[in-house]
Protein backbone atom coordinates (compact mmCIF):
# COMPACT_ATOMS: atom_id res chain seq x y z
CA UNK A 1 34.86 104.55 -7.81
CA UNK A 2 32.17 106.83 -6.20
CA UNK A 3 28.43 105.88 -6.21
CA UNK A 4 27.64 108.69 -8.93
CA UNK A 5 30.31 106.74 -10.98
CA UNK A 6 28.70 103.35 -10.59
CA UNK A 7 25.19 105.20 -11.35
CA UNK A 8 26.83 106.68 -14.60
CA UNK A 9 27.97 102.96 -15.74
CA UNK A 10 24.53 101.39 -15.35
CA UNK A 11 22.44 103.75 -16.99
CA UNK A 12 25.04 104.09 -20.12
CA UNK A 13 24.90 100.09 -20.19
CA UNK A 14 20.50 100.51 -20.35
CA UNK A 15 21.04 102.97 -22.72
CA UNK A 16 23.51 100.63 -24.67
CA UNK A 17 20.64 97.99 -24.69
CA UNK A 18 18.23 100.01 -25.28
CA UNK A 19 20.10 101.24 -28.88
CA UNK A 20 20.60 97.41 -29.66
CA UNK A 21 16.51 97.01 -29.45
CA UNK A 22 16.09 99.69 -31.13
CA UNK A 23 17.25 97.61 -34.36
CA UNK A 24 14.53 95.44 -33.74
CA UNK A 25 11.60 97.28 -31.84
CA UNK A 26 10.16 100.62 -32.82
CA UNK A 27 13.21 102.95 -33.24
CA UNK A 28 11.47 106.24 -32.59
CA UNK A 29 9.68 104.81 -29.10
CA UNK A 30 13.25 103.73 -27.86
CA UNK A 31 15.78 106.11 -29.26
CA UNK A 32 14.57 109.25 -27.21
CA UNK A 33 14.35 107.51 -23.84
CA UNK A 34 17.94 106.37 -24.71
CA UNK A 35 19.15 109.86 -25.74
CA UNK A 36 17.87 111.18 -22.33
CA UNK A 37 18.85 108.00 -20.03
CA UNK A 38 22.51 108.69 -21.92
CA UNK A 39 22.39 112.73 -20.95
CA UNK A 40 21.22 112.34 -16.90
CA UNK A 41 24.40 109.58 -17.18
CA UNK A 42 26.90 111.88 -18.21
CA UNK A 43 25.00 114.57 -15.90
CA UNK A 44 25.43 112.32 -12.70
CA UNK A 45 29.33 111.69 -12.92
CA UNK A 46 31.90 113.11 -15.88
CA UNK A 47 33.78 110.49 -15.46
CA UNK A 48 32.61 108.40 -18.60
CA UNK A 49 31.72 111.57 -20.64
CA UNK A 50 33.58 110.04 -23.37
CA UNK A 51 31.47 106.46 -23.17
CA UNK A 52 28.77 108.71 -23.49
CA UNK A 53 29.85 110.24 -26.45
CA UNK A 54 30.40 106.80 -27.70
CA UNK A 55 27.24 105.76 -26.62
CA UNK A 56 25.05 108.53 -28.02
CA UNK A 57 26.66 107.79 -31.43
CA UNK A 58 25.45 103.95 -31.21
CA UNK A 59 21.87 105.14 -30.23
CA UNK A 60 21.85 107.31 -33.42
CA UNK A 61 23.76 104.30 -36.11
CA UNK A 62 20.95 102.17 -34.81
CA UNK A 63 18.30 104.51 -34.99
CA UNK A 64 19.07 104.68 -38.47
CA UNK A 65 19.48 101.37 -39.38
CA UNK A 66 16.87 100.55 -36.96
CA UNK A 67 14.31 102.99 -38.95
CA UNK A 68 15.70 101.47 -42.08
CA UNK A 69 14.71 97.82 -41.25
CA UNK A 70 11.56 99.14 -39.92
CA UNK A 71 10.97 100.74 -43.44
CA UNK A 72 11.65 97.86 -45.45
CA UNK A 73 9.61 95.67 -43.16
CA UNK A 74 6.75 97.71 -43.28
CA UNK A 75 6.76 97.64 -39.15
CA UNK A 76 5.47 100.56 -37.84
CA UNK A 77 8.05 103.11 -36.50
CA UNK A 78 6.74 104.32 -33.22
């Protein structure tokens, strides 16, 4: 495992978190920084193109649900 490799893992794992608090923190503020964290990962190393794939679909099921609770809550969305 390279250092680009390593690099790859950690930012897919922020961008991971960063899709969970986007369930409970302003989904529009957190889901682009997550989308681009989760592009410059699969950018530095191919490797884990396909946890990317897999992660960019999490980002966007919690952005939705995310906006959803945010909705109902009457929280504000960004």
């Amino acid at each position: 495992m390279t250092g680009r490799d390593r690099l790859s893992i950690v930012l897919l794992v922020v961008a991971l978190v960063a899709s969970v608090l986007e369930l409970f923190f302003r989904p529009f503020g957190v889901a682009l920084p997550a989308l681009i964290v989760t592009m410059v990962a699969v950018t530095v190393s191919d490797r884990y193109r396909r946890l990317g794939l897999y992660t960019t679909a999490a980002i966007t099921i919690c952005f939705l649900i995310g906006s959803s609770f945010a909705v109902w809550d009457s929280r504000p969305l960004f």
